[in-house]
C-alpha atoms as a PDB file:
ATOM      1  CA  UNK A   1     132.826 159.317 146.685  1.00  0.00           C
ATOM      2  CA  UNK A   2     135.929 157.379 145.243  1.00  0.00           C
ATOM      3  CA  UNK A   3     138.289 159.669 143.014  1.00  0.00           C
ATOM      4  CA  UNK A   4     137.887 157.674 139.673  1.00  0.00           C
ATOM      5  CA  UNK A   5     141.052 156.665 137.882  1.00  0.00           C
ATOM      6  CA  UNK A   6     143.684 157.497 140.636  1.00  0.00           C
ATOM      7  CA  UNK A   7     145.872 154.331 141.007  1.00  0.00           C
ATOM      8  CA  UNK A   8     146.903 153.112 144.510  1.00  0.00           C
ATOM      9  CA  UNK A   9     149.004 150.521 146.163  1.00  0.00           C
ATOM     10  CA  UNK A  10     148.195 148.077 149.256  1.00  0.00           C
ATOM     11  CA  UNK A  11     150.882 147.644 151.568  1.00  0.00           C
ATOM     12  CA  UNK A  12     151.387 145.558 154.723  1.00  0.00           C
ATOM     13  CA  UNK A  13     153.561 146.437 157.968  1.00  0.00           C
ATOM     14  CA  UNK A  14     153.749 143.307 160.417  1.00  0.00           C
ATOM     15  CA  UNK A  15     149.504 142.837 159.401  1.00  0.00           C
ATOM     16  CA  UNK A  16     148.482 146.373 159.933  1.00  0.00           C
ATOM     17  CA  UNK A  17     147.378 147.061 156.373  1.00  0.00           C
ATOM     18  CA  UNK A  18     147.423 150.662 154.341  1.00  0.00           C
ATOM     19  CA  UNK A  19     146.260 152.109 150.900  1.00  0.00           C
ATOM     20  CA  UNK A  20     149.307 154.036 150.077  1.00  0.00           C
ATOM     21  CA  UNK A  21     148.898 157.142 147.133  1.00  0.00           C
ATOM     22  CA  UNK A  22     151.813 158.991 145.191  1.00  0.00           C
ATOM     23  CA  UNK A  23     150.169 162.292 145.541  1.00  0.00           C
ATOM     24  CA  UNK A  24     153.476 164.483 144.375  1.00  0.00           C
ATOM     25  CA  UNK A  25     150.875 165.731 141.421  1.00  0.00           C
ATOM     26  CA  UNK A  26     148.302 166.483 143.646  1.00  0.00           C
ATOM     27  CA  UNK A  27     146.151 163.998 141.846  1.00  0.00           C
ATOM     28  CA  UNK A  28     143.597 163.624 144.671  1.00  0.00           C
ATOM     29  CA  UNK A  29     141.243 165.853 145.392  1.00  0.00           C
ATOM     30  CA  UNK A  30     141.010 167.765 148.876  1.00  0.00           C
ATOM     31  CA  UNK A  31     137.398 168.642 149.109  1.00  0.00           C
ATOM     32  CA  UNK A  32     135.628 165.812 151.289  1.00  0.00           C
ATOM     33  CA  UNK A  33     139.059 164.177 151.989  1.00  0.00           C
ATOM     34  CA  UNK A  34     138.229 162.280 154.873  1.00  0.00           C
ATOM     35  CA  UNK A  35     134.902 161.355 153.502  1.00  0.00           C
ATOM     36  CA  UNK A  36     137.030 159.408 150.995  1.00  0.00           C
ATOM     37  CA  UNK A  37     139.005 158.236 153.290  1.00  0.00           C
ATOM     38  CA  UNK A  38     136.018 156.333 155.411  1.00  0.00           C
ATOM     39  CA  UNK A  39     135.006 154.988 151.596  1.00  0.00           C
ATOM     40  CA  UNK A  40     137.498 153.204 150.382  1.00  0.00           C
ATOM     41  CA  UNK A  41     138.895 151.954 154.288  1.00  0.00           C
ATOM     42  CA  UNK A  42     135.669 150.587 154.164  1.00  0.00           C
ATOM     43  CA  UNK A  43     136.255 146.599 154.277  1.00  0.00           C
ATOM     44  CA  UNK A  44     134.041 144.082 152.072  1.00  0.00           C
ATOM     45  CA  UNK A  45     132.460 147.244 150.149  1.00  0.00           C
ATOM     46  CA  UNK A  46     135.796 148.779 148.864  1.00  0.00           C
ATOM     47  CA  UNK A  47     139.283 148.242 149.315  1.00  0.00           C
ATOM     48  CA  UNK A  48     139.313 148.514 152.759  1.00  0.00           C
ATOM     49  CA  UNK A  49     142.291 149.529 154.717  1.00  0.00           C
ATOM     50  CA  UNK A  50     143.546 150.405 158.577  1.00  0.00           C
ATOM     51  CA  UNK A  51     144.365 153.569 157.077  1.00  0.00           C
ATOM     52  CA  UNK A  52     145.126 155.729 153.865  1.00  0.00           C
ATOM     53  CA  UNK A  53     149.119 157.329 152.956  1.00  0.00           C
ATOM     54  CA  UNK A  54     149.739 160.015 150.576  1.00  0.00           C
ATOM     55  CA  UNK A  55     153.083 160.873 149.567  1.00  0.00           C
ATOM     56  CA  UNK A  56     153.672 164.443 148.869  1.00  0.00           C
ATOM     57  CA  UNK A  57     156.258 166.699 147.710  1.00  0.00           C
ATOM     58  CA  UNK A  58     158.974 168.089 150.595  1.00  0.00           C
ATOM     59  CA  UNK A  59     161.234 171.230 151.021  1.00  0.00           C
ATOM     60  CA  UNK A  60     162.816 169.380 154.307  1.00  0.00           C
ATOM     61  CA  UNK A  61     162.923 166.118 153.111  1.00  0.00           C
ATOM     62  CA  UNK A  62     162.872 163.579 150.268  1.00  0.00           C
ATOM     63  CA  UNK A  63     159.176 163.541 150.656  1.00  0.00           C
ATOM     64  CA  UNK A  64     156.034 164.344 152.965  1.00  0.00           C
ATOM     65  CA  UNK A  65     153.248 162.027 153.710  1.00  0.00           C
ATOM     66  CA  UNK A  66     150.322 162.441 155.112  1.00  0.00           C
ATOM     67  CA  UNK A  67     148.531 159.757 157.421  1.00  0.00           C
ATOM     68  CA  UNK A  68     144.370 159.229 158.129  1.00  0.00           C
ATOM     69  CA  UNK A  69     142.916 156.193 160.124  1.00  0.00           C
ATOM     70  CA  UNK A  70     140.182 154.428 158.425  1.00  0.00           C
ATOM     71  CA  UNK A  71     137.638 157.017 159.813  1.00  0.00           C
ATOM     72  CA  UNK A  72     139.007 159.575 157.658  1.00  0.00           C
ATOM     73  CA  UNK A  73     140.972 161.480 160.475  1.00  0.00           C
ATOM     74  CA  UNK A  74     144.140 162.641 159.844  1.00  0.00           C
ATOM     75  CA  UNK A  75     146.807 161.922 162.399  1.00  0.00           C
ATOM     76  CA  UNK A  76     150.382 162.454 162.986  1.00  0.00           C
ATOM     77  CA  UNK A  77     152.026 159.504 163.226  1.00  0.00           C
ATOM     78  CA  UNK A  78     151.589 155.444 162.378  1.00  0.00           C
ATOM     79  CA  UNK A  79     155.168 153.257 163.073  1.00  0.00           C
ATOM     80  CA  UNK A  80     154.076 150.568 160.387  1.00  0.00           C
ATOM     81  CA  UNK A  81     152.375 152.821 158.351  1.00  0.00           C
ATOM     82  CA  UNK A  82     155.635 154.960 158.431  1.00  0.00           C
ATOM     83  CA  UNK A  83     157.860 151.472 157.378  1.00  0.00           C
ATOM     84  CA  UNK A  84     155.279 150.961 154.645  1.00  0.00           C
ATOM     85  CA  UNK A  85     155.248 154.927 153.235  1.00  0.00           C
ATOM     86  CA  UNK A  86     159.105 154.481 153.222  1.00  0.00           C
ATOM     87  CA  UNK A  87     159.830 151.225 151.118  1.00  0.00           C
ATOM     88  CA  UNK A  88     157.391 152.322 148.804  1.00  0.00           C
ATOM     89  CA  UNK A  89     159.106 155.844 148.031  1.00  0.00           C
ATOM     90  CA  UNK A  90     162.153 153.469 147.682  1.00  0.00           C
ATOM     91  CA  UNK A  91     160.771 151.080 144.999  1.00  0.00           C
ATOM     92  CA  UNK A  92     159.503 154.162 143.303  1.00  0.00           C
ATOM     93  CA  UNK A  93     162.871 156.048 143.158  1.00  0.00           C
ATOM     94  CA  UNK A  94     161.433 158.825 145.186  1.00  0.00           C
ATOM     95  CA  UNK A  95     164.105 158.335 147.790  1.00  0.00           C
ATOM     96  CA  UNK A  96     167.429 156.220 148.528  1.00  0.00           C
ATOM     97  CA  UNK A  97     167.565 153.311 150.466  1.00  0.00           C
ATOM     98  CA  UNK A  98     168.407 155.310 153.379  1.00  0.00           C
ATOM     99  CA  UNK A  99     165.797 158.274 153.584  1.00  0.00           C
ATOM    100  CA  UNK A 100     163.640 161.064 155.468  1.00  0.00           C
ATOM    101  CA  UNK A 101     160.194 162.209 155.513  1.00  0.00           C
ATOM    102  CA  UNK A 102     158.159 164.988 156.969  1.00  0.00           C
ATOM    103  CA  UNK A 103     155.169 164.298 159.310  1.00  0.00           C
ATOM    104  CA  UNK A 104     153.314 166.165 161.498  1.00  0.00           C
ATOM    105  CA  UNK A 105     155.712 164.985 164.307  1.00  0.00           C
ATOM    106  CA  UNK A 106     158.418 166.569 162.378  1.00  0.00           C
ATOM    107  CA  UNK A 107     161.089 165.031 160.278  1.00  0.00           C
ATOM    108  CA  UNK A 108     162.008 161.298 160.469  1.00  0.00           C
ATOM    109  CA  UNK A 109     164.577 158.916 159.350  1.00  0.00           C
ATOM    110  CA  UNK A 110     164.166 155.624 157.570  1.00  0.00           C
ATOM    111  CA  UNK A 111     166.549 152.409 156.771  1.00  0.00           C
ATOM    112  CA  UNK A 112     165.139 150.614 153.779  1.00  0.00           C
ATOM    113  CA  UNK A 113     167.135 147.120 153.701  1.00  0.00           C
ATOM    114  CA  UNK A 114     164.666 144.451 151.273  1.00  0.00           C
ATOM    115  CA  UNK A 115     161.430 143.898 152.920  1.00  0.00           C
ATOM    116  CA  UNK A 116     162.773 145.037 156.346  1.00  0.00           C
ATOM    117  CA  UNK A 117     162.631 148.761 157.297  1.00  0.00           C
ATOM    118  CA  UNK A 118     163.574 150.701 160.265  1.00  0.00           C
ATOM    119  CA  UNK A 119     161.952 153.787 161.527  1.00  0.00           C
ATOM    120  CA  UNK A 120     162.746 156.626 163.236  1.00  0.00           C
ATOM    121  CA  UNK A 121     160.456 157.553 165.635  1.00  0.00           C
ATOM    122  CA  UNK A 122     159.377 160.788 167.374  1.00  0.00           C
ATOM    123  CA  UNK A 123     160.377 162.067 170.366  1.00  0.00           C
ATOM    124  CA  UNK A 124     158.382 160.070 173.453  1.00  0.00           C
ATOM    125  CA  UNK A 125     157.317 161.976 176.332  1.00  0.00           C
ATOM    126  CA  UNK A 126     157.663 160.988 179.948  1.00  0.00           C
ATOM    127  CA  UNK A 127     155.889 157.433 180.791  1.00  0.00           C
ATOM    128  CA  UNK A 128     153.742 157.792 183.535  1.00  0.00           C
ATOM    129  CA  UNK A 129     153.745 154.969 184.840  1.00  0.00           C
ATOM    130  CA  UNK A 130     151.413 152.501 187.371  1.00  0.00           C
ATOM    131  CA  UNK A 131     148.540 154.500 188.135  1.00  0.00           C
ATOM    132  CA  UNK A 132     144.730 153.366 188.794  1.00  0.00           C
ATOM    133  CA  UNK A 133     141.757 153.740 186.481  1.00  0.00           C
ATOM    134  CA  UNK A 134     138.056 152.693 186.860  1.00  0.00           C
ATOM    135  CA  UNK A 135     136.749 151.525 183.444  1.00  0.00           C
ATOM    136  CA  UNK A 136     133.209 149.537 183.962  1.00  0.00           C
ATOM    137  CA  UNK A 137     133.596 149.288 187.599  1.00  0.00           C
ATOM    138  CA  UNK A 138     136.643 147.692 187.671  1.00  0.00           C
ATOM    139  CA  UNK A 139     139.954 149.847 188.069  1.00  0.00           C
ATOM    140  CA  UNK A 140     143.040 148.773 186.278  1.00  0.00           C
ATOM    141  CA  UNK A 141     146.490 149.675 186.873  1.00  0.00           C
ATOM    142  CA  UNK A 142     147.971 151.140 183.737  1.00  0.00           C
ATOM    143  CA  UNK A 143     150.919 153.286 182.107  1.00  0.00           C
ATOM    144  CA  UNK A 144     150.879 155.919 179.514  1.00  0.00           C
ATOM    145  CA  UNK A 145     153.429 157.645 176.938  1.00  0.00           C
ATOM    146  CA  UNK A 146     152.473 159.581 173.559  1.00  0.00           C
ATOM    147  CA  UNK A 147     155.175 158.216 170.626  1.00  0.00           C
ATOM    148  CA  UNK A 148     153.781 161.314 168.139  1.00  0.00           C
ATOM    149  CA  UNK A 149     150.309 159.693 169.187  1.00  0.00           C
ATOM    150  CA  UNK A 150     149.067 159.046 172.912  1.00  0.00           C
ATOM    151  CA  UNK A 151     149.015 155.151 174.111  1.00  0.00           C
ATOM    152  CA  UNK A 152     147.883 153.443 177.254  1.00  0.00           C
ATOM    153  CA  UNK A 153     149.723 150.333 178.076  1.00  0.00           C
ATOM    154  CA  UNK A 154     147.872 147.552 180.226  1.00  0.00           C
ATOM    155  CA  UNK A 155     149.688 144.389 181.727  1.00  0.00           C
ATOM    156  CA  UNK A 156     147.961 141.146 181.283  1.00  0.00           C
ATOM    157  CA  UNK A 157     148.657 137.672 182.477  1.00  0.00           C
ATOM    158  CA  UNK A 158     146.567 135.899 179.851  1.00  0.00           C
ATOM    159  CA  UNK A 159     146.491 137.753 176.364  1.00  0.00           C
ATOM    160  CA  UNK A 160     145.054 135.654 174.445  1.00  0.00           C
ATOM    161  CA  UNK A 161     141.610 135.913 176.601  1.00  0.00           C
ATOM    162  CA  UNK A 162     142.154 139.718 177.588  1.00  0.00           C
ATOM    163  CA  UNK A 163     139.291 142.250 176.861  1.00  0.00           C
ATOM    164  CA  UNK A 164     140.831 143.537 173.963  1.00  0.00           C
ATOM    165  CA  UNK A 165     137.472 145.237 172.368  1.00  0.00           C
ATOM    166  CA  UNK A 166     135.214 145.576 175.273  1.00  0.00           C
ATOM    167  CA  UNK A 167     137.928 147.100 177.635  1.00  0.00           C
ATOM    168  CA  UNK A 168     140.400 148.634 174.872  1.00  0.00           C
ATOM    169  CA  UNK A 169     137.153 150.777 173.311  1.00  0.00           C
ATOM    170  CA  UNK A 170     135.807 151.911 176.934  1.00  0.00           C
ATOM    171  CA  UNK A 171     139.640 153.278 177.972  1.00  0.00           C
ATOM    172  CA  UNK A 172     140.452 154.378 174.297  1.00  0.00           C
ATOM    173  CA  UNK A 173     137.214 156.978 175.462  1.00  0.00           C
ATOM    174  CA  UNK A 174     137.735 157.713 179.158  1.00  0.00           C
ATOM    175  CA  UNK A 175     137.702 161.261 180.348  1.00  0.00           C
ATOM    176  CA  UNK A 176     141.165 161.169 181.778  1.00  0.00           C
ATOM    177  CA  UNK A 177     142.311 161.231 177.939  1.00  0.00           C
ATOM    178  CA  UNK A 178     139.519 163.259 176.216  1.00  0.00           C
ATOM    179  CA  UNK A 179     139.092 164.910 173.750  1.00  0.00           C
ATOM    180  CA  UNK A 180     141.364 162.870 171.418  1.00  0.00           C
ATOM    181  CA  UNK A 181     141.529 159.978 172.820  1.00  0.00           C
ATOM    182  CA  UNK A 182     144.463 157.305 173.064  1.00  0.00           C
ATOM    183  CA  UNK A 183     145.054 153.871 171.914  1.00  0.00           C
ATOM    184  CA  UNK A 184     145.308 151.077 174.105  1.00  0.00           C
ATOM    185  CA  UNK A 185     147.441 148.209 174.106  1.00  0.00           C
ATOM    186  CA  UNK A 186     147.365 144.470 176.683  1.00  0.00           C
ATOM    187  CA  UNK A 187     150.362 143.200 177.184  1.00  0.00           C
ATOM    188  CA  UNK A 188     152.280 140.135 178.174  1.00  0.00           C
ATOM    189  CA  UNK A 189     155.617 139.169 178.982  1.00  0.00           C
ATOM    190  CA  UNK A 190     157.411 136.324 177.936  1.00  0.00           C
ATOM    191  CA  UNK A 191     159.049 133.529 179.507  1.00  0.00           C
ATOM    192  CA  UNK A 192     162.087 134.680 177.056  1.00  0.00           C
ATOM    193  CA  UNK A 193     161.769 138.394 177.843  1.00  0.00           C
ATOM    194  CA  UNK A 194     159.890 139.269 175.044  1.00  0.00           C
ATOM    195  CA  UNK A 195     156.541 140.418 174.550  1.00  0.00           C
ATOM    196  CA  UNK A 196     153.051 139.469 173.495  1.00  0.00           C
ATOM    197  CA  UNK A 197     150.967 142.409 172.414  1.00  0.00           C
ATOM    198  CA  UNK A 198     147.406 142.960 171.577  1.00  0.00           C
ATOM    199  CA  UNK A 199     146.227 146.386 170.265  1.00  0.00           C
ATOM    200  CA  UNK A 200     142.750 148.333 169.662  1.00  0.00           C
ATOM    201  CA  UNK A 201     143.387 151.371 167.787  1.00  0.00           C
ATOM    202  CA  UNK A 202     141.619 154.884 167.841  1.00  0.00           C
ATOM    203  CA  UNK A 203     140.201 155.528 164.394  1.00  0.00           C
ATOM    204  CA  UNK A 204     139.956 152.476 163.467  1.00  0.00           C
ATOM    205  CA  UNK A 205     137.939 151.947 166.639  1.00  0.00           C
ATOM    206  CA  UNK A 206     138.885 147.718 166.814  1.00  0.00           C
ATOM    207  CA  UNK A 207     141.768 145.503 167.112  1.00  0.00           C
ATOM    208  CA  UNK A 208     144.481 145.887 164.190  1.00  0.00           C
ATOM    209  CA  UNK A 209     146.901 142.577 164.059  1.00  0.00           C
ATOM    210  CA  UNK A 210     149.856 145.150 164.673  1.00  0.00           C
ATOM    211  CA  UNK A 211     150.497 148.509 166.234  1.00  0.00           C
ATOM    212  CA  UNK A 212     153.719 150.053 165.257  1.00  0.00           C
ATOM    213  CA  UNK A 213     154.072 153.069 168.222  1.00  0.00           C
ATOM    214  CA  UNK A 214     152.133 150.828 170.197  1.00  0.00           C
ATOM    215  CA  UNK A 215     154.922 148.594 170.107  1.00  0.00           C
ATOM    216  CA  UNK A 216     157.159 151.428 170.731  1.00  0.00           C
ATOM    217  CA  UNK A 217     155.214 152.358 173.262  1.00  0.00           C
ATOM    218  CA  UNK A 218     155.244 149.299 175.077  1.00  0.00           C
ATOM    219  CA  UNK A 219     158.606 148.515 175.094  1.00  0.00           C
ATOM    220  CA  UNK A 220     159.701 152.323 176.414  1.00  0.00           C
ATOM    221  CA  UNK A 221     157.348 151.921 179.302  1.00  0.00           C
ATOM    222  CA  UNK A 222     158.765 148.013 180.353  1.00  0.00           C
ATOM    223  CA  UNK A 223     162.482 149.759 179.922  1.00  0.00           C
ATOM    224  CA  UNK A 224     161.443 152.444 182.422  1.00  0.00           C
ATOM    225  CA  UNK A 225     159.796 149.864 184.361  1.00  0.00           C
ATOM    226  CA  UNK A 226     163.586 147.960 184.204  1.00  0.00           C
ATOM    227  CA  UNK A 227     161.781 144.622 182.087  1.00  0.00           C
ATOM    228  CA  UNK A 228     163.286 145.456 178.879  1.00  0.00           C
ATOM    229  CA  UNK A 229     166.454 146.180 176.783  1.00  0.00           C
ATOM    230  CA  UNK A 230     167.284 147.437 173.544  1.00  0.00           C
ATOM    231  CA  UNK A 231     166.225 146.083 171.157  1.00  0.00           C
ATOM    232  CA  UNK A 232     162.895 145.349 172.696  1.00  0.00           C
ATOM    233  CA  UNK A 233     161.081 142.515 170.768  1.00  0.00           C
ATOM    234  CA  UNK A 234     157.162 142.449 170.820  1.00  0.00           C
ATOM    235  CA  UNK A 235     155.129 139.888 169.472  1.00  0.00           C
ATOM    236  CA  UNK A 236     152.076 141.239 167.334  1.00  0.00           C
ATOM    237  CA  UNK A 237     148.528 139.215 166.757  1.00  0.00           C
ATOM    238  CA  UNK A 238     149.447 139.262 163.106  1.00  0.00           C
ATOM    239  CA  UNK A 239     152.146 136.926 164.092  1.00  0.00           C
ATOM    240  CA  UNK A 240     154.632 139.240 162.838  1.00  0.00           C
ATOM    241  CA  UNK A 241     157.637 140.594 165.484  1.00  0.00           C
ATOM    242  CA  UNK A 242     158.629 143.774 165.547  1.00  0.00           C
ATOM    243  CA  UNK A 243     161.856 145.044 167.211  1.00  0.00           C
ATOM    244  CA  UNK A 244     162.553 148.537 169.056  1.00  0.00           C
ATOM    245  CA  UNK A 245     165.621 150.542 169.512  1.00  0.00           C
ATOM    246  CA  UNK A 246     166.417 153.044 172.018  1.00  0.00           C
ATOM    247  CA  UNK A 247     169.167 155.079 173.952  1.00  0.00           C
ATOM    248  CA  UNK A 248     168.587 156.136 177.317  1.00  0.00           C
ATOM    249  CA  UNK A 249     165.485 155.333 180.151  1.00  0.00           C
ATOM    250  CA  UNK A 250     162.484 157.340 181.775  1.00  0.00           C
ATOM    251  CA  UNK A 251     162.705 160.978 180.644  1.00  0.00           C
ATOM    252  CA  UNK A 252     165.162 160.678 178.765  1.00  0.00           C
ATOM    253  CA  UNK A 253     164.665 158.020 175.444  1.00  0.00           C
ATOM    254  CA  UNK A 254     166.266 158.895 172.417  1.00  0.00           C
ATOM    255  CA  UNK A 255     167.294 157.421 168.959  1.00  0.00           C
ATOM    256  CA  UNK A 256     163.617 155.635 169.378  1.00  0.00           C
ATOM    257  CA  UNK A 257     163.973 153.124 166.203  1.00  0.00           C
ATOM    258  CA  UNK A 258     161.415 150.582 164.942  1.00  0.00           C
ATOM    259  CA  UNK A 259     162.618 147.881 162.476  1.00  0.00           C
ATOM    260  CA  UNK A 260     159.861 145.235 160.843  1.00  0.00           C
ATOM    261  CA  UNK A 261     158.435 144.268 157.606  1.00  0.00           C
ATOM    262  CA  UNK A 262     156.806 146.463 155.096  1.00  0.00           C
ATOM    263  CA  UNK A 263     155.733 144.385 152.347  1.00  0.00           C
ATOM    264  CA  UNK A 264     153.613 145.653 148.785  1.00  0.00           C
ATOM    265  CA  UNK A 265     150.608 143.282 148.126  1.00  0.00           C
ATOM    266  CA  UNK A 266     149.239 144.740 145.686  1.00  0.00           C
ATOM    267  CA  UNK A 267     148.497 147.780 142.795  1.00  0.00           C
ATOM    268  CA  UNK A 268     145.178 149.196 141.692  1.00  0.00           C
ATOM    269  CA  UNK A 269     143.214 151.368 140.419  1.00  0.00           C
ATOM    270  CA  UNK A 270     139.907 153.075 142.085  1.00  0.00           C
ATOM    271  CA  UNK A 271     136.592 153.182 140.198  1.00  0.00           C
ATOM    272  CA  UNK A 272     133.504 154.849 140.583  1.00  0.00           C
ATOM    273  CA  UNK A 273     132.160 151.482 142.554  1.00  0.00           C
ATOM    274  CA  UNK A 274     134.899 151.271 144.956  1.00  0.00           C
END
């Protein structure tokens, strides 16, 4: 399934990790994309991967990219996959230090200053906040917002023992949020006023060790909710943190920015094998 010969690179953004492709030449084939997406995400048989970038050519921006979770589906947004799309097109001299890209969520801004990048982030809807919902008879109380992808945001008292898999996996498929689906994120605050957060992620249907727009997420619900400034810090399982900028409260967020790492680990090339 793997497109012999193409050469890749493998990029981390606070621990959620990506297998980023300059695709301006339209190197890769389209025919049984996602399919090859699934292969080569595929961990301990290939190079395995939260999720696959290609950068493509733009007539709104300096470039376009397009974004598929590790089960091959295409999406339109990832925060740390958006930091890691960025400082790459920087190191390759496809854009400036300070840059835009088109997504399916429209155009963004980025901030490329060494490792650190900060994102621009689309346009939140309304956080509905504090309502009940039954998940293997237990109801929870939860919020929701969709950051150019839907998230559910749970409060915890105790992270580190929280239901991350069990509970994230059965809400990430409830009816209330069918067909798509939504990620789901447990949450704790701080003695400091930051923020613990744990994340299991549709697509890649498990826990990641960070969540870019769930961060975002999280931290535009707990400033509607009056817990949280700008810049909201969150603390990821990768042991990364990842800050997040915003004008504004409730209905009414804007300038939504997300600033962490986005470091290269490695380049490659894919054989037939992989």
């Amino acid at each position: 399934m793997t497109q012999t010969g193409i050469s890749f690179y493998k990029m981390s953004g606070s621990g959620n990790d990506f297998i980023l492709v300059d695709n301006r030449a339209a190197i890769v084939d389209k025919e049984n994309l996602g399919q090859f997406v699934a292969s080569i995400c595929r961990r301990k048989l290939s190079v395995g991967a939260d999720g696959v970038i290609l950068l493509e050519t733009s007539e709104r921006a300096d470039f376009k990219w397009r974004f598929f979770n590790a089960d091959g589906g295409e999406v339109e947004m990832c925060g740390n996959g958006g930091r890691c799309a960025a400082r790459l097109a920087y190191l390759k001299g496809i854009a400036g230090p300070q840059l835009s890209f088109e997504t399916k969520s429209g155009v963004i801004r980025a901030e490329v200053t060494g490792g650190q990048v900060k994102l621009e982030m689309p346009e939140p809807t309304t956080p509905e906040l504090d309502y009940p919902l039954k998940v293997k008879e237990e109801t929870f109380t939860v919020s929701s917002i969709t950051v150019g992808v839907p998230h559910v945001v749970i409060w915890v008292t105790d992270l580190k023992t929280s239901p991350v898999f069990t509970i994230g996996r059965a809400v990430r498929y409830h009816q209330r949020y069918a067909p798509a689906g939504t990620n789901v994120n447990f949450v704790e605050q701080l003695d400091d006023g930051t923020f613990s957060i744990r994340t299991y992620e549709r697509g890649v249907e498990d826990e990641t060790l960070a969540c870019g727009t769930g961060s975002v997420a999280t931290a535009l619900i707990a400033a509607t909710k009056g817990i949280a400034a700008s810049p909201a810090v969150l603390h990821t399982r990768g042991g990364e943190a990842l800050k997040v900028y915003f004008e504004g409260s409730g209905d009414d967020f804007r300038n939504v920015f997300l600033e962490g790492d986005a470091r290269v680990i490695y380049e490659g090339r894919f054989w037939k094998e992989s």
